[in-house]
Protein backbone atom coordinates (compact mmCIF):
# COMPACT_ATOMS: atom_id res chain seq x y z
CA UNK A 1 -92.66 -218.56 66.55
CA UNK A 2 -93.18 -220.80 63.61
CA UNK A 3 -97.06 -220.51 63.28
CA UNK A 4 -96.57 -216.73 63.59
CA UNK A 5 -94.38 -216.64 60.79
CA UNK A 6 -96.13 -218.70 58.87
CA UNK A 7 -99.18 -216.38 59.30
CA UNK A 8 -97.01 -213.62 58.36
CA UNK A 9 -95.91 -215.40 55.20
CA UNK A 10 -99.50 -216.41 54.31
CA UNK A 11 -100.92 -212.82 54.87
CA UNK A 12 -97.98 -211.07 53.42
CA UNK A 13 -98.48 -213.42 50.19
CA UNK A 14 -102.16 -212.55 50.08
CA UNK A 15 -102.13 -209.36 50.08
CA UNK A 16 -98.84 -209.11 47.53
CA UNK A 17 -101.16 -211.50 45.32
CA UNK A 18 -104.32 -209.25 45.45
CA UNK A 19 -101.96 -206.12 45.03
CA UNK A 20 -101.49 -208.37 41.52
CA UNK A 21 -104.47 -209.09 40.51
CA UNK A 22 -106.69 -206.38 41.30
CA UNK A 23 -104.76 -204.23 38.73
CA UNK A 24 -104.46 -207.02 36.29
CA UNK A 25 -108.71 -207.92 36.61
CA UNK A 26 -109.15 -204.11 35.98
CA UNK A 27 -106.97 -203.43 33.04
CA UNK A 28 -108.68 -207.26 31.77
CA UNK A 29 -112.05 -205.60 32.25
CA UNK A 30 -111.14 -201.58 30.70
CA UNK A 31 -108.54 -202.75 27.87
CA UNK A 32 -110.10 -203.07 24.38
CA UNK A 33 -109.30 -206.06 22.75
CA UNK A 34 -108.62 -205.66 19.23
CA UNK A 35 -110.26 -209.40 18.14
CA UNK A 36 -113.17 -210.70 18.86
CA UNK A 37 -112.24 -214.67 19.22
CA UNK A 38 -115.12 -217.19 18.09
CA UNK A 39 -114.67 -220.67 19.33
CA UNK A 40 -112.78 -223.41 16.83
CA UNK A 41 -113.58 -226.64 17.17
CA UNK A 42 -110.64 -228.91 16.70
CA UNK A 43 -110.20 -232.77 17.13
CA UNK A 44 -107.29 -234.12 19.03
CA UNK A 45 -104.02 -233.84 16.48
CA UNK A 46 -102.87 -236.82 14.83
CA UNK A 47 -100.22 -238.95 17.15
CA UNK A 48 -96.49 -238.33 15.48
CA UNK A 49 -96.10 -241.80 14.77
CA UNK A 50 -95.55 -244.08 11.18
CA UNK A 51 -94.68 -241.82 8.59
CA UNK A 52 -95.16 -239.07 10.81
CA UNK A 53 -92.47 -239.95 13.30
CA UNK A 54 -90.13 -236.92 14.33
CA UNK A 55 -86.65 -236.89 12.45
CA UNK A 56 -84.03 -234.61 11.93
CA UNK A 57 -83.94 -234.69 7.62
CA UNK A 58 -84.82 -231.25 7.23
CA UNK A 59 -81.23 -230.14 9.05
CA UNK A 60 -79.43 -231.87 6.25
CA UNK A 61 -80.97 -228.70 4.52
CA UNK A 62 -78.29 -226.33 3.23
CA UNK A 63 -78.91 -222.43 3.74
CA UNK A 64 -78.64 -220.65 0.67
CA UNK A 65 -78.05 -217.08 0.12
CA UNK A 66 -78.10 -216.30 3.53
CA UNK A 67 -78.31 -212.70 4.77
CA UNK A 68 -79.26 -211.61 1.00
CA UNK A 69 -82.56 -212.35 1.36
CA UNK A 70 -85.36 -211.38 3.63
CA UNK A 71 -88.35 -213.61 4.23
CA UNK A 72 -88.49 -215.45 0.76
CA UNK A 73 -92.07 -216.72 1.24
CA UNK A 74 -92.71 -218.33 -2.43
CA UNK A 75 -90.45 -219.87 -4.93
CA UNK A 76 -90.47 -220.47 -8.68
CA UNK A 77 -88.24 -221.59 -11.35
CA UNK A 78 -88.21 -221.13 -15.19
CA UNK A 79 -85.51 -223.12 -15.83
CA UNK A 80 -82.86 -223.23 -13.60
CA UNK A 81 -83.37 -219.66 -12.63
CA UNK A 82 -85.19 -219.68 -9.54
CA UNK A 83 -87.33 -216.44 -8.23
CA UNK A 84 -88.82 -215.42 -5.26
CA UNK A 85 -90.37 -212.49 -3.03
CA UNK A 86 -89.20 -211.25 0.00
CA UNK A 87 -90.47 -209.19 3.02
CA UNK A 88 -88.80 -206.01 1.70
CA UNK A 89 -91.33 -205.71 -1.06
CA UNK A 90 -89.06 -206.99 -3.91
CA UNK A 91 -89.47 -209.49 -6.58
CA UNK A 92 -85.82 -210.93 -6.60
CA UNK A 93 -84.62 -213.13 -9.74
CA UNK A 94 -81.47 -215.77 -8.93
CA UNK A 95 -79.25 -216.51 -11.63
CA UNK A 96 -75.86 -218.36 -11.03
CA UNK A 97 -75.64 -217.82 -7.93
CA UNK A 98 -76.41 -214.12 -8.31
CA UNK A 99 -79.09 -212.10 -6.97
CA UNK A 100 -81.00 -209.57 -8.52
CA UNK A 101 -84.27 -207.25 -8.54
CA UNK A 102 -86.40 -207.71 -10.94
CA UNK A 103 -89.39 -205.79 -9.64
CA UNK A 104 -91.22 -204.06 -6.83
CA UNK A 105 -95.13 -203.69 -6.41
CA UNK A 106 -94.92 -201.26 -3.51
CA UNK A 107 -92.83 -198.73 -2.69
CA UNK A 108 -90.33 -197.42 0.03
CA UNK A 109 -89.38 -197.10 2.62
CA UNK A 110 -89.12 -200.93 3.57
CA UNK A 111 -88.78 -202.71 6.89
CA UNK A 112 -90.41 -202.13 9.60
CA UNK A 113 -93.71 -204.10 10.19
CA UNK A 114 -95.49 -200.76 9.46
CA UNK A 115 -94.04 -199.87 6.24
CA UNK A 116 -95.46 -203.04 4.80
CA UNK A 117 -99.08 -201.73 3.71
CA UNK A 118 -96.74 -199.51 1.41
CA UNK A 119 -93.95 -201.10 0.25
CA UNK A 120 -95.91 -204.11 -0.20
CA UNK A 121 -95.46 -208.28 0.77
CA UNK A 122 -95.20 -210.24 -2.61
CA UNK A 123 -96.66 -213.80 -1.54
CA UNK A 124 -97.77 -216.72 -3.92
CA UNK A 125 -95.85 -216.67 -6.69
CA UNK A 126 -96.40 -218.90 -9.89
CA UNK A 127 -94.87 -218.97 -13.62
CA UNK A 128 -97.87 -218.66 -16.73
CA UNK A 129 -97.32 -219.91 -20.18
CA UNK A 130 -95.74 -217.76 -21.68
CA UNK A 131 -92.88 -217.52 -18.82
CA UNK A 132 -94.46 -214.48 -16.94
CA UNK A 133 -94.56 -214.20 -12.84
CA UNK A 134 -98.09 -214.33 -11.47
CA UNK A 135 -97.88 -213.10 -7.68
CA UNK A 136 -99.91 -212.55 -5.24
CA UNK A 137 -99.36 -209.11 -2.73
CA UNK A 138 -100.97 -209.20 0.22
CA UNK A 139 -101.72 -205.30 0.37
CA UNK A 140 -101.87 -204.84 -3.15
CA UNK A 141 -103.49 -207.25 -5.23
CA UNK A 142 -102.62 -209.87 -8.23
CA UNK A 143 -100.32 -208.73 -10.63
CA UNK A 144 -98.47 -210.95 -13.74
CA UNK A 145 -94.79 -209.38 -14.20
CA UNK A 146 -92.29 -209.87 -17.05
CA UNK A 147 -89.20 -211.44 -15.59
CA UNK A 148 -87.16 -209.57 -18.52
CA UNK A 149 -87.64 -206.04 -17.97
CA UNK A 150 -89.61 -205.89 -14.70
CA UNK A 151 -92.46 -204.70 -15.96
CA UNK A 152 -95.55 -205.16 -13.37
CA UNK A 153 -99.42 -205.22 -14.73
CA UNK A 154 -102.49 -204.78 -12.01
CA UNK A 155 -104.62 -207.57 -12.67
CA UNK A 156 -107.10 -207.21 -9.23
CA UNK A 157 -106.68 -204.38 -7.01
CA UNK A 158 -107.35 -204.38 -3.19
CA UNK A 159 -108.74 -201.55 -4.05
CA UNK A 160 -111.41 -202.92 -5.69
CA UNK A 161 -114.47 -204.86 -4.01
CA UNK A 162 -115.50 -208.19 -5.04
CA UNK A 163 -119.15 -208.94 -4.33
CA UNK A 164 -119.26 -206.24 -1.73
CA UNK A 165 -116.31 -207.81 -0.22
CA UNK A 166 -112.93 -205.66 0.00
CA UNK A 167 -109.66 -207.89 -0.32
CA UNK A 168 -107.21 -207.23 2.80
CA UNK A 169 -104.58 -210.29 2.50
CA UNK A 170 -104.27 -211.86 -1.10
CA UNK A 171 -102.30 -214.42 -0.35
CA UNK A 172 -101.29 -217.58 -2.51
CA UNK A 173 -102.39 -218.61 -6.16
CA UNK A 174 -102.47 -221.15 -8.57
CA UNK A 175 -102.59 -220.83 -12.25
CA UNK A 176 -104.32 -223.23 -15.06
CA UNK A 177 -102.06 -224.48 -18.16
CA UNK A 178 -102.98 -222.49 -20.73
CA UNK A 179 -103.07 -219.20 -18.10
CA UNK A 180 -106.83 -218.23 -18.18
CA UNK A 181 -107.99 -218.96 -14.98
CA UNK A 182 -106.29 -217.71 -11.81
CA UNK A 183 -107.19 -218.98 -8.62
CA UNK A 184 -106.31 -217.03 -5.75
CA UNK A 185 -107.37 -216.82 -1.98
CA UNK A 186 -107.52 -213.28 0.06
CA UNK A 187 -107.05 -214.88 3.75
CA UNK A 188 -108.86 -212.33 5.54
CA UNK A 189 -111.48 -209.13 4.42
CA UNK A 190 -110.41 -207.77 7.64
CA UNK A 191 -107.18 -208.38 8.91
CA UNK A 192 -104.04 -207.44 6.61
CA UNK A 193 -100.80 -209.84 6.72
CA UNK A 194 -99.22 -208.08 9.11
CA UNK A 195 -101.80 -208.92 11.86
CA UNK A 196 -102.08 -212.92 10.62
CA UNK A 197 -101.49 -213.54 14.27
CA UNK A 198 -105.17 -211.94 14.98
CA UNK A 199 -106.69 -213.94 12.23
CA UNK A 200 -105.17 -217.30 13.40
CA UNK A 201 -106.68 -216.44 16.82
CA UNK A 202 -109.87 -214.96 15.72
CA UNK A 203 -111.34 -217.68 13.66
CA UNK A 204 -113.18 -215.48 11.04
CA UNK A 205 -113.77 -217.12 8.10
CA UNK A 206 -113.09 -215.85 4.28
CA UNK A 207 -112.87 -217.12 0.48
CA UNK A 208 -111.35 -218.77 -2.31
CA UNK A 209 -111.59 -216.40 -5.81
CA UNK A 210 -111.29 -217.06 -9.97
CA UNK A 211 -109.91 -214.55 -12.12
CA UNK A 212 -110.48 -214.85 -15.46
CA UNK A 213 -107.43 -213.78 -17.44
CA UNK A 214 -109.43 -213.08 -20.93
CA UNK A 215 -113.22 -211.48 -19.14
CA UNK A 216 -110.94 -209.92 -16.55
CA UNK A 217 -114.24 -211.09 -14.24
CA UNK A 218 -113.65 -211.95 -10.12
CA UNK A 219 -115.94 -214.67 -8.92
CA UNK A 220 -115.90 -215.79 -4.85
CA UNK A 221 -116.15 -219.73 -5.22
CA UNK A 222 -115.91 -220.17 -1.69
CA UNK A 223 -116.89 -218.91 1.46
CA UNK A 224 -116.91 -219.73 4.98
CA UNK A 225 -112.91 -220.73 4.67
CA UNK A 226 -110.63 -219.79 8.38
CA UNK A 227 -107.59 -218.51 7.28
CA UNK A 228 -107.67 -219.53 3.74
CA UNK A 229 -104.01 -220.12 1.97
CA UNK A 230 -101.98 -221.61 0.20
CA UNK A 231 -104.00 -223.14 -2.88
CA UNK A 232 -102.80 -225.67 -5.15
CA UNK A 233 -104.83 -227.56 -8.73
CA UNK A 234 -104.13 -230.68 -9.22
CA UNK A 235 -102.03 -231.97 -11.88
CA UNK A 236 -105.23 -232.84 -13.94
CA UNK A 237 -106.60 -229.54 -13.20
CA UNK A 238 -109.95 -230.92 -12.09
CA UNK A 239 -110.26 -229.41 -8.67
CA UNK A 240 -108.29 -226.78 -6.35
CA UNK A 241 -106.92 -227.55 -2.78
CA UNK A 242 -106.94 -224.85 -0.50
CA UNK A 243 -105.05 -224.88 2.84
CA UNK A 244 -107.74 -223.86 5.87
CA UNK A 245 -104.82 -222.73 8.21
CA UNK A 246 -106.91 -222.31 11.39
CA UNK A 247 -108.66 -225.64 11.02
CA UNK A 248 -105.38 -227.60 10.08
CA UNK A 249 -106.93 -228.98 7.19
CA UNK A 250 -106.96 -228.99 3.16
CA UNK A 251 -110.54 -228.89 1.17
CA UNK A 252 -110.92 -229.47 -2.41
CA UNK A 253 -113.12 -227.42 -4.80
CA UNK A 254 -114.23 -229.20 -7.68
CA UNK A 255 -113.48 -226.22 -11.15
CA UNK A 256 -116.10 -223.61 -12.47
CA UNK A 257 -118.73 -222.70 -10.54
CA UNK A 258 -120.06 -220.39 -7.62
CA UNK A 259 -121.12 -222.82 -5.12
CA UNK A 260 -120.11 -221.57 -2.08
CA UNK A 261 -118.69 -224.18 0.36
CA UNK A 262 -115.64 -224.44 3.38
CA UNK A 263 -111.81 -225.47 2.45
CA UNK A 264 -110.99 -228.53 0.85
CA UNK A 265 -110.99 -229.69 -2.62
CA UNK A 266 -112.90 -227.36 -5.09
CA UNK A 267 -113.76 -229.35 -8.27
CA UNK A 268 -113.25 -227.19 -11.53
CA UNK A 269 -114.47 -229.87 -14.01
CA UNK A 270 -115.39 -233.05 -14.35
CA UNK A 271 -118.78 -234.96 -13.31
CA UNK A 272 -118.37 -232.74 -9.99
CA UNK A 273 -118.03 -229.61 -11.34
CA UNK A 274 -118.58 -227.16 -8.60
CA UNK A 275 -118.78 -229.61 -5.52
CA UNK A 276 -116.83 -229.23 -2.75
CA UNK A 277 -115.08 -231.93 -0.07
CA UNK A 278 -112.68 -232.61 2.63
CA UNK A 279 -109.20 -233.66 1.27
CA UNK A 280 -106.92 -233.87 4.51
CA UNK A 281 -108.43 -233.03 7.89
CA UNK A 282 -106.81 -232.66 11.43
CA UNK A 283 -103.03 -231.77 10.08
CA UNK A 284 -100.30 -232.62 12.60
CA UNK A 285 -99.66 -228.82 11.80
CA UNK A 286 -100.90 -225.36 10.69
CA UNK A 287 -100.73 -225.74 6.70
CA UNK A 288 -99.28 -222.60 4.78
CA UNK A 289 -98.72 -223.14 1.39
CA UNK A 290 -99.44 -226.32 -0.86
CA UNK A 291 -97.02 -227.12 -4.25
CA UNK A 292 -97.32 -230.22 -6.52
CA UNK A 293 -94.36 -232.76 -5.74
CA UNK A 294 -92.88 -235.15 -8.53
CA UNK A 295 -94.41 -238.53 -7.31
CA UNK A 296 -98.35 -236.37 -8.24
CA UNK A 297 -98.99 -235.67 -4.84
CA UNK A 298 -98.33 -231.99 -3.00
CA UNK A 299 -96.16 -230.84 -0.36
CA UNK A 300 -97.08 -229.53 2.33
CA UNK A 301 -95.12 -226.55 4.57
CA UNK A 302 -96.62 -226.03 8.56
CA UNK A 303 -96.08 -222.56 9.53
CA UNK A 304 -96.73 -224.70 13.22
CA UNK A 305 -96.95 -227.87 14.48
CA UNK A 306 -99.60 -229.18 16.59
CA UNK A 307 -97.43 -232.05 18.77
CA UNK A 308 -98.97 -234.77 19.82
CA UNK A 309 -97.51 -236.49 22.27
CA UNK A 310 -97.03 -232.83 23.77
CA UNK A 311 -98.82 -229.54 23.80
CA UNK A 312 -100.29 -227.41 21.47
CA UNK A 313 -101.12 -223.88 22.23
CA UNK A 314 -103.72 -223.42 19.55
CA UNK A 315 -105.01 -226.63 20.57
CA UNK A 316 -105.80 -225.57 24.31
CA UNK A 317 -107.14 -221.73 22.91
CA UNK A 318 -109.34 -223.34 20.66
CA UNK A 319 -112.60 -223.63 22.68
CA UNK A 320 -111.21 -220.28 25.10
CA UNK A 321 -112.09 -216.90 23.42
CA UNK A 322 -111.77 -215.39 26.61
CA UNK A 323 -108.46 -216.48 27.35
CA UNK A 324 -107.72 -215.30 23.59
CA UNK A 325 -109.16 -211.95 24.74
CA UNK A 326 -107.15 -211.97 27.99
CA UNK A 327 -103.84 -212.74 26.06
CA UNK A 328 -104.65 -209.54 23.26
CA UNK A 329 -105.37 -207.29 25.59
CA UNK A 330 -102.07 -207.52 27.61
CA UNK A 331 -99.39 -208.46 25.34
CA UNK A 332 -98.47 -207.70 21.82
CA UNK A 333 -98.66 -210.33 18.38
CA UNK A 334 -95.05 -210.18 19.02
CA UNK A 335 -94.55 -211.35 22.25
CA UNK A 336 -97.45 -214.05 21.64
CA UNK A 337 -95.24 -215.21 18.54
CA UNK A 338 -92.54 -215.94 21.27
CA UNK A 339 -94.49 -218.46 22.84
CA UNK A 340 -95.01 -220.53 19.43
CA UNK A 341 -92.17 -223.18 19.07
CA UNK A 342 -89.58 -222.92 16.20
CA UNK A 343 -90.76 -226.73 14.82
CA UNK A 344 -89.98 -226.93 11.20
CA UNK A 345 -92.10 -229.62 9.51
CA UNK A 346 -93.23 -230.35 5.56
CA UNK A 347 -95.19 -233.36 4.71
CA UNK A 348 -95.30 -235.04 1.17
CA UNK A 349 -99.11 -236.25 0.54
CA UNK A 350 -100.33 -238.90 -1.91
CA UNK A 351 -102.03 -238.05 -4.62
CA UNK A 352 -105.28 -239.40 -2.53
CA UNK A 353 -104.25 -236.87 0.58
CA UNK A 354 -102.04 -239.70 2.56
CA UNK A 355 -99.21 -238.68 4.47
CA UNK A 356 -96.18 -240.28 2.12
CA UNK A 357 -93.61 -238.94 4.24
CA UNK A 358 -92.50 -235.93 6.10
CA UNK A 359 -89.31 -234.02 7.31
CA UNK A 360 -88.49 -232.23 10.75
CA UNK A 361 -86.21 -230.20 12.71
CA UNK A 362 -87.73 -230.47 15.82
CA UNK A 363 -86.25 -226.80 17.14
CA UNK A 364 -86.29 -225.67 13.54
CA UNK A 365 -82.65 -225.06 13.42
CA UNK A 366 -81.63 -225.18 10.03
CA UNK A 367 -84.64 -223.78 8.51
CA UNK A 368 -87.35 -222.03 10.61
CA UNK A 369 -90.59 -220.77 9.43
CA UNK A 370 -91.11 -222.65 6.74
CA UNK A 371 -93.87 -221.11 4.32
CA UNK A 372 -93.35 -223.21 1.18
CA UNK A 373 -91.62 -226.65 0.02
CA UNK A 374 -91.08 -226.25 -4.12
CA UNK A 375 -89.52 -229.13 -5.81
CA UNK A 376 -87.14 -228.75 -8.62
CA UNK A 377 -84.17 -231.47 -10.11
CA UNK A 378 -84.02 -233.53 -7.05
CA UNK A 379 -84.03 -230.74 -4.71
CA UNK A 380 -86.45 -229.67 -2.40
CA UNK A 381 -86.01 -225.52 -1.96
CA UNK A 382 -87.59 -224.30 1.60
CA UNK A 383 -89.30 -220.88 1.64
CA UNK A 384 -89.71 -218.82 4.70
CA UNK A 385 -92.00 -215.99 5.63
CA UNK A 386 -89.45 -214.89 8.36
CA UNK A 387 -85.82 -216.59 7.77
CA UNK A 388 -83.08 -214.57 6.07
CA UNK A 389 -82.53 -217.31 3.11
CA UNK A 390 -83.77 -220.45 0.97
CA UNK A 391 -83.42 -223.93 2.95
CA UNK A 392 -82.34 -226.33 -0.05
CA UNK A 393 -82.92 -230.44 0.68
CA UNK A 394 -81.12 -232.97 -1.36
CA UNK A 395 -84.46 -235.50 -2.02
């Protein structure tokens, strides 16, 4: 009796699991996927250990203004008035405590995922010299806005190519002292911000840009870049970090010129003028944006972690287009997002591009989705592309 049933069991459980995967090798085969995955090559993540060691400090965080805001990405201050852009396409000032709206790029209606190619995603944000907003909209372009009276000025245009290129996700910026030179990076020519989940998986690479604020000139300074984003000068203004998401790593461009290189430091002037380098490679996460923190160095927000002891998805899909392929073709960039753990982590880097020290919440339950760390007074303020507030750590 027992052998029979144990046939029974095995055949039954054959056939259910070809009934299965017939239909799921066919729709693999007919589906379109809409990315075409190149192979990353990553090294093994850094071990969480030393200054890396998992903590709890970023749940001491406080949540501020929560509810009022929607996915403040990027955070500035001019004085103690801080201001920041959210996912509903407006350009929100905060004054005592109050909340107001100062500007919008795009327009209505706001929401949904699909409305944003309208109403617009202000990203990077940064304050010129003479107390204007400089921000960065991912479907839109740069614009410089008056803080006062809202007004907004077009200073590139998605609409416009650069070097044959067409801009789909402007992203982050940084701005020089005396507010000539804009650097700025458009993550993607192809994807727009809504579909970052297809550019993370694809691998295609893009740029880092100038803008000249007095020739009104464009120049591409770099090329070759995966998922270029958050971009930061340093505090002597001699080179530009840029954050190569994909690759989990930080290049430096050294100022002024159009050699065209990958991310890492970009050298603007100096004896390197126009030479490129690596400043941090193999990040314990997936760097998003990149602000200067008091001690000279830069802080660092991961829009993931890559954990090590443990497993990283992006890790394992690296070297696996097909799987990539497999996954795109069955299941929405919102279901995938499910399957990325909520880890909230910001490092503090040396001025060198040592790890300092860094802050966690391992199931990122105070603050999740942290886009940007921007220091001001003794406080650390926590952006998020996704959270309904600003995180605020006591440093």
């Amino acid at each position: 009796g027992s052998t029979y049933s144990s046939k029974v069991f095995r055949v039954t459980f054959l056939t259910l699991a070809v009934a299965v995967a017939v239909p799921l090798l066919g729709v693999a085969v007919l589906l379109d996927c809409p990315i075409d995955p190149q192979p990353i090559s990553l090294k093994e993540p850094p071990l969480l250990t030393g200054v890396l060691e998992p903590n709890t400090k970023l749940r001491k965080a406080e949540r501020l203004w929560e509810n009022q805001l929607v996915g403040p990405e990027s955070i500035v201050n001019i004085g103690d008035v801080l201001f920041t852009g959210t996912a509903d396409g407006k350009i929100i000032k905060i004054e005592d405590g109050e909340i107001q709206t100062v500007a919008r790029i795009g327009h209505g209606p706001c929401g949904g995922r699909k409305d944003e190619r309208t109403c617009g995603r202000p990203l990077g944000m940064r304050v010129g010299p003479n107390n204007t907003l400089f921000v960065a909209d991912a479907y839109y372009g740069l614009y410089e806005v008056d803080p006062d009276t809202g007004e907004t000025k077009m200073l590139v245009s998605t609409k416009t190519l650069i070097e044959g290129q067409k801009l789909s996700f402007v992203n982050d910026l940084t701005v020089t002292r005396d507010g000539r030179k804009i650097y700025f990076t458009d993550s993607s020519s192809k994807w727009q911000r809504q579909d970052y989940l297809f550019l993370v998986m694809e691998g295609t690479d893009d740029g880092l840009l100038e803008y000249d604020t007095v020739t009104k000139e464009v120049k591409v300074l770099m090329v070759g870049l995966r998922f270029p984003n958050g971009v930061q000068l340093s505090p002597a203004e001699d080179f530009v970090l840029v954050q190569e998401t994909t690759m989990a790593r930080i290049r430096r461009q050294l100022r002024c010129s159009n050699l065209l290189s990958i991310t890492f430091r970009y050298y603007v002037s100096g004896l390197m003028k126009g030479g490129a380098d690596m400043f941090v490679e193999n990040m314990p996460g997936l760097p998003d944006n990149i602000r200067l923190s008091s001690s000279g160095g830069y802080w660092v927000a991961m829009a993931a972690v890559r954990p090590n002891p443990g497993f990283s998805l992006l890790d394992f899909l690296s070297e696996k287009p097909w799987i990539k392929r497999m996954i795109f073709k069955l299941l929405s960039q919102e279901t995938v997002t499910k399957f990325v753990p909520k880890y909230s982590l910001v490092v503090e880097l040396s001025e060198t591009g040592s790890y300092k020290r860094s802050f966690h919440d391992p199931n990122g339950v105070t603050v999740a989705y942290i886009s940007e760390a921007h220091e001001h007074n003794g406080y650390l303020y926590l952006g998020s592309f996704r959270s309904p507030y600003i995180g605020r750590l006591d440093l």
